[in-house]
Protein backbone atom coordinates (compact mmCIF):
# COMPACT_ATOMS: atom_id res chain seq x y z
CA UNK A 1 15.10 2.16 -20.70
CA UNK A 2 16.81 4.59 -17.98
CA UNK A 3 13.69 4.02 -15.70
CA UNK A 4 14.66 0.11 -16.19
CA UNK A 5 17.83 0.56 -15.06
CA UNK A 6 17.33 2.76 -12.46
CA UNK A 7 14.96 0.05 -11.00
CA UNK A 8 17.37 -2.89 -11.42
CA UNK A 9 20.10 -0.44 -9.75
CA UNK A 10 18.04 0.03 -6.61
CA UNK A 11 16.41 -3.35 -6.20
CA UNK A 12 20.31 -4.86 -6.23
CA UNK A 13 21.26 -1.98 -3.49
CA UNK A 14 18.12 -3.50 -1.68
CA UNK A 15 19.40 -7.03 -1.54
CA UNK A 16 22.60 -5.42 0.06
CA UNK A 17 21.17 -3.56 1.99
CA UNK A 18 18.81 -6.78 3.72
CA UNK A 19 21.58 -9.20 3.25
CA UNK A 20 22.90 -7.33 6.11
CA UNK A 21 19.65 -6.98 8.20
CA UNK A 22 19.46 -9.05 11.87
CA UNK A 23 17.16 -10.91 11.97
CA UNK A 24 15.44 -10.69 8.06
CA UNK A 25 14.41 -14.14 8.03
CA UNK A 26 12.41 -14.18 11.01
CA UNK A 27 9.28 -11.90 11.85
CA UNK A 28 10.08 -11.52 15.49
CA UNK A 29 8.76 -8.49 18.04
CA UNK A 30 11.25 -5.46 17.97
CA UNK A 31 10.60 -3.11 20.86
CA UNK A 32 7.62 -4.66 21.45
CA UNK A 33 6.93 -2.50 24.97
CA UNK A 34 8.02 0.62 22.44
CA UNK A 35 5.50 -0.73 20.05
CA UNK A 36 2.59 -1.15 22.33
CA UNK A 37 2.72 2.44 23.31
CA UNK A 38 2.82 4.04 19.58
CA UNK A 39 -0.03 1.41 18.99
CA UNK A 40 -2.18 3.20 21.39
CA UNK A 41 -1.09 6.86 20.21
CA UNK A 42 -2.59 5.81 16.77
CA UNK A 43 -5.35 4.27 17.97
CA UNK A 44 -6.12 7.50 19.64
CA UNK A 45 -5.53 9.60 16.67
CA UNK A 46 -7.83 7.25 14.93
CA UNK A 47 -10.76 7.75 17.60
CA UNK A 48 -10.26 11.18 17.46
CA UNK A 49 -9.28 12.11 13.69
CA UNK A 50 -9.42 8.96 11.61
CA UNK A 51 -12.62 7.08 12.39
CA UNK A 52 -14.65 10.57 12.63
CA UNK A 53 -13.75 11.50 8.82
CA UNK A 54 -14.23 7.96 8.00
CA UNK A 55 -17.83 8.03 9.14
CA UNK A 56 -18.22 11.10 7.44
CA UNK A 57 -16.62 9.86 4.04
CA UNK A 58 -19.30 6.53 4.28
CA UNK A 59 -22.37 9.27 4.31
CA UNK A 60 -21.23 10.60 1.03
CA UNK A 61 -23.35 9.97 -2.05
CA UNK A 62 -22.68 6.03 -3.13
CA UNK A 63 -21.46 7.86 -6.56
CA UNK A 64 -19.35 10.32 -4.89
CA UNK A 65 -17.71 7.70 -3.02
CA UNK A 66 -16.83 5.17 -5.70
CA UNK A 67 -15.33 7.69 -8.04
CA UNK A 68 -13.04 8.69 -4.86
CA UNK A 69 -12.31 5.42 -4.10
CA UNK A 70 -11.87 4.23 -7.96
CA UNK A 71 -9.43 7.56 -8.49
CA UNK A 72 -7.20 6.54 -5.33
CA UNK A 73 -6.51 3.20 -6.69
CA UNK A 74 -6.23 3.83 -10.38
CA UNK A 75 -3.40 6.20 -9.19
CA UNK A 76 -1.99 2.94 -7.24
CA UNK A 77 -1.87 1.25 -9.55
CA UNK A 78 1.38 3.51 -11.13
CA UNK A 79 3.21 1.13 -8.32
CA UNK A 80 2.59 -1.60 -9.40
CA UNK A 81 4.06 -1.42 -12.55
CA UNK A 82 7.98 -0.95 -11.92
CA UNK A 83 7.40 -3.57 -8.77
CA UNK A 84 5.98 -6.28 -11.89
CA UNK A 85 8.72 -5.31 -14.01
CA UNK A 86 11.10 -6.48 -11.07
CA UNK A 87 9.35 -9.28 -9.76
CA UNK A 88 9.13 -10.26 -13.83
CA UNK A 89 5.34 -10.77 -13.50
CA UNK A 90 4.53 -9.25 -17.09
CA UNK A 91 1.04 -10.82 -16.77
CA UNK A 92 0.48 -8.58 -14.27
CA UNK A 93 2.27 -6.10 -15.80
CA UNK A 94 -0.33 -5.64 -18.86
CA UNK A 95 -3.24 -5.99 -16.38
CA UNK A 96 -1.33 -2.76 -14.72
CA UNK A 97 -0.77 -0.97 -17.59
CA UNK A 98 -3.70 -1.65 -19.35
CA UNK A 99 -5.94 -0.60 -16.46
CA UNK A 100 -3.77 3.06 -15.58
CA UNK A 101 -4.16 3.96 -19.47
CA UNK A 102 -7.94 2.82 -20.24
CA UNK A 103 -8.89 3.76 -16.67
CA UNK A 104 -7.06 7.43 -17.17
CA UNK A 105 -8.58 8.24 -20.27
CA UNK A 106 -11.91 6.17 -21.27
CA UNK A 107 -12.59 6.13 -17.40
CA UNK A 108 -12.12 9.69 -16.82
CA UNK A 109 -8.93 10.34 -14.96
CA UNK A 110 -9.58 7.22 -12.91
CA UNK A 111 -12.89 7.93 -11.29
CA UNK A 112 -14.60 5.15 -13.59
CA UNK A 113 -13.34 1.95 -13.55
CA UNK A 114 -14.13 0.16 -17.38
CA UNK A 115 -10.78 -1.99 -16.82
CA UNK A 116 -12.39 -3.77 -14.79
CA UNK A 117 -15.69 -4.39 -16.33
CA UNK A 118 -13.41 -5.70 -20.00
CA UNK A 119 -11.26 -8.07 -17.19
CA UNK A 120 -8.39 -6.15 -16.12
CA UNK A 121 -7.57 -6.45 -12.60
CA UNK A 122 -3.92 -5.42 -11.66
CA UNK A 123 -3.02 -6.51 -8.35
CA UNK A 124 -1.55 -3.81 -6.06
CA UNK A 125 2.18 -4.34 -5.82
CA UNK A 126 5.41 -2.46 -3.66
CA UNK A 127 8.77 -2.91 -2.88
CA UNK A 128 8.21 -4.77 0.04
CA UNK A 129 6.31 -7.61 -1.47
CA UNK A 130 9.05 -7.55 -4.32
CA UNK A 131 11.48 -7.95 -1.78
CA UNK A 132 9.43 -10.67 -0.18
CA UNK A 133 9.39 -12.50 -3.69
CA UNK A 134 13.04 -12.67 -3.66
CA UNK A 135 13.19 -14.97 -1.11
CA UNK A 136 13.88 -11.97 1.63
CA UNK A 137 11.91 -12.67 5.23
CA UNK A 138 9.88 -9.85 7.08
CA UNK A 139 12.33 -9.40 9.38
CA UNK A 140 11.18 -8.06 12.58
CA UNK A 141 7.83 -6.48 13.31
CA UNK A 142 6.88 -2.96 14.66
CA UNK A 143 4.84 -0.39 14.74
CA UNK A 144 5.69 3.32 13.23
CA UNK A 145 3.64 6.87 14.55
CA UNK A 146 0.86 7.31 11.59
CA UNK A 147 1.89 4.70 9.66
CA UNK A 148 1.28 1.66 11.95
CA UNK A 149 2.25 -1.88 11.91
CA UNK A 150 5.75 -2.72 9.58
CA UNK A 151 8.76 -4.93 9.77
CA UNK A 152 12.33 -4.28 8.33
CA UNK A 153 11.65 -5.87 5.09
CA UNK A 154 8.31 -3.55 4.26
CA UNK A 155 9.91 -0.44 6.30
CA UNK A 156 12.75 -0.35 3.63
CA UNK A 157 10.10 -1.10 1.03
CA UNK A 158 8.11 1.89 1.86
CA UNK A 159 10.93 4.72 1.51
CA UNK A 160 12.20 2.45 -1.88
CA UNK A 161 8.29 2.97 -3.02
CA UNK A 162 9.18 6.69 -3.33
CA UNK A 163 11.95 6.43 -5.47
CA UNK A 164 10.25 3.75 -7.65
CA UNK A 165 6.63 4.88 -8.14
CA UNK A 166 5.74 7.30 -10.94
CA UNK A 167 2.89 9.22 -8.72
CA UNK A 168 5.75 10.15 -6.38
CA UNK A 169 8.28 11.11 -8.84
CA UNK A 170 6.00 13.75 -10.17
CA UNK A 171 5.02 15.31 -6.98
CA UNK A 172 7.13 14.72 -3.69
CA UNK A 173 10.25 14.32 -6.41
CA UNK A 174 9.48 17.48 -8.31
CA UNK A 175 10.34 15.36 -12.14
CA UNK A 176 8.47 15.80 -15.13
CA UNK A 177 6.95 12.36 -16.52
CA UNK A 178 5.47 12.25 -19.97
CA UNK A 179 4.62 15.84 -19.66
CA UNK A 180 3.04 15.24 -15.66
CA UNK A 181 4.13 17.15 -13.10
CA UNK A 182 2.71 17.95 -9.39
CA UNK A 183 3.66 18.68 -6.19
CA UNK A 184 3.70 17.43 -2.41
CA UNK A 185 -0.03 18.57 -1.54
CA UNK A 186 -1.07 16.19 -5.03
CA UNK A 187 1.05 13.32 -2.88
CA UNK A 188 0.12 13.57 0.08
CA UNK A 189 -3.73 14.58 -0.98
CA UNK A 190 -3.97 11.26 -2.50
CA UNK A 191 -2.55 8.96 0.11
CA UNK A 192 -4.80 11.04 2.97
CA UNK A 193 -7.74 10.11 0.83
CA UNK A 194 -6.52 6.72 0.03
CA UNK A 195 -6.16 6.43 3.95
CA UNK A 196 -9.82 7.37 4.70
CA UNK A 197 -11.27 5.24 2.17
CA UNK A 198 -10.20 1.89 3.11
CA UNK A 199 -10.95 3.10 7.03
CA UNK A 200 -14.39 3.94 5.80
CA UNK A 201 -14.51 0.52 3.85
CA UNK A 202 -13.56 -1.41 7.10
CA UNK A 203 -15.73 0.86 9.67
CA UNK A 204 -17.36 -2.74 10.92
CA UNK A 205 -14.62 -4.64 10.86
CA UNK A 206 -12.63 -2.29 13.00
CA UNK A 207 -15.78 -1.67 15.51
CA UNK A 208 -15.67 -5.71 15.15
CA UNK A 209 -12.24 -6.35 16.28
CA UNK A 210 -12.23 -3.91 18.53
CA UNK A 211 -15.10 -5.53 20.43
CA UNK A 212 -14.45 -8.75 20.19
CA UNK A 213 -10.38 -8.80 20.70
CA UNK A 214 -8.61 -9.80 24.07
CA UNK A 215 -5.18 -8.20 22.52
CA UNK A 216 -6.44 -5.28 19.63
CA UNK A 217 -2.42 -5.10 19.35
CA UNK A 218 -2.15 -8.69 18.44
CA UNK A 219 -4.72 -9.29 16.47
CA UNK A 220 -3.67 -6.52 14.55
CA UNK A 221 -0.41 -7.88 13.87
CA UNK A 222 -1.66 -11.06 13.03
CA UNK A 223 -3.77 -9.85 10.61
CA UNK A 224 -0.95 -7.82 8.99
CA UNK A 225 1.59 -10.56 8.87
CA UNK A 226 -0.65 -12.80 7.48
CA UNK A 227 -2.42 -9.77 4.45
CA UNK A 228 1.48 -9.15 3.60
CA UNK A 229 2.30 -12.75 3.07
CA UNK A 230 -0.84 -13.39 0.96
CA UNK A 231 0.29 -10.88 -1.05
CA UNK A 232 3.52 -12.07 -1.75
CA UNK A 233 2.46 -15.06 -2.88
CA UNK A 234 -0.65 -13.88 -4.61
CA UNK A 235 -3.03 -15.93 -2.76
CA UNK A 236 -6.80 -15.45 -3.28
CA UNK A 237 -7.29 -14.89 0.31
CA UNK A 238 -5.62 -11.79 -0.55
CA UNK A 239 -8.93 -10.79 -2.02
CA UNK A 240 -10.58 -10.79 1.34
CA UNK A 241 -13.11 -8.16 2.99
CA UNK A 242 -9.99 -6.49 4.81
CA UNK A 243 -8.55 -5.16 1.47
CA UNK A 244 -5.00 -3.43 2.24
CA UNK A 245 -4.15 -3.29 5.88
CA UNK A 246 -0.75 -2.02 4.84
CA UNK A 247 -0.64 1.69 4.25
């Protein structure tokens, strides 16, 4: 009930917080020229870091590689549930729950995936979308160092993520949940691996876009805009080959 409250306490300082944002009904370029240049310092780290260890990752047994992948987003799927609680999607909700607590225990700590198999299928849900179902625009869009494309609305989202998911209260937050407890490396562990695994799912289509773009930057951001909005409206396209293209 505290956690409930909590929630409903920081998604009404979040509408305050927007209500006052330029520009938060309009997805607009913010310091575009600013933009371009990060764009191309993380497109070199991921030439030089990212894509390597994604390559690597995709030679991993097909076993091996599943179970990571499956673990990654069984532990996503802790986000999800506060952000259905607020968006009052309680449909979505049970698929959530339902999936953490067969997939945790039945499915070995995540790195099976019977949810799935008996029909669960929790979509993966964060502040920012939450936001976005309130009837709160993207605001305007830029790029951040390592974490790539944003906008105002899913900027604020991300740091709100940290206060609302249960994964990050029980590492990077140092609380004890239901007897769980961790620590930054278990955070930050997770999201690097998280990170590789949908670059290694999406090899091609980066080596795609990259080939056959005029503008990598704006096809990019295209392709963002347009993932983020399927997702707030839960549109089947959001089911696409691209999976998440937000971090």
């Amino acid at each position: 009930m505290k956690f409930i409250i909590n929630l409903k306490k920081l998604a009404f300082a979040l509408v305050i917080i927007l209500v006052f944002v330029p520009n938060a009904n309009s997805t607009e370029e913010c310091f575009e020229s600013t933009s371009r240049a990060i764009f191309k310092f993380n497109m070199a780290l991921d030439d030089i870091i990212l894509e390597p260890l994604a390559k690597g990752y995709n030679k991993l047994p097909d076993p091996l590689k599943t179970g990571t992948s499956n673990f990654t987003s069984n532990i996503g799927t802790l986000l999800s549930i506060p952000n259905n609680v607020m968006q009052g999607n309680f449909k979505q909700l049970g698929h959530s729950v339902g999936s953490f607590a067969i997939n945790s225990t039945v499915g070995i700590l995540g790195f099976l995936n019977p949810a799935e198999r008996i029909g669960l299928k929790p979509s993966k849900e964060d502040v920012g979308q939450t936001l976005g179902t309130y009837g709160f625009g993207a605001g305007c869009y830029f790029v951040l160092p390592l974490f790539g494309p944003t906008t105002v609305r899913d900027s604020i989202g991300m740091v709100a993520d940290t206060f609302v998911d249960p994964f990050a209260h029980v590492t990077i937050r140092e609380k004890e949940l239901l007897g769980a407890s961790g620590n930054n490396l278990d955070y930050y562990s997770v999201k690097a691996t998280g990170t590789i695994d949908f670059r290694a799912d999406n090899d091609r289509n980066f080596e795609s876009l990259e080939k056959n773009s005029i503008d990598l930057y704006s096809s990019l951001k295209s392709i963002y805009l347009q993932d983020r909005e399927n997702k707030i409206k839960n549109s089947v396209n959001n089911q696409d080959e691209w999976g998440n293209l937000d971090n």
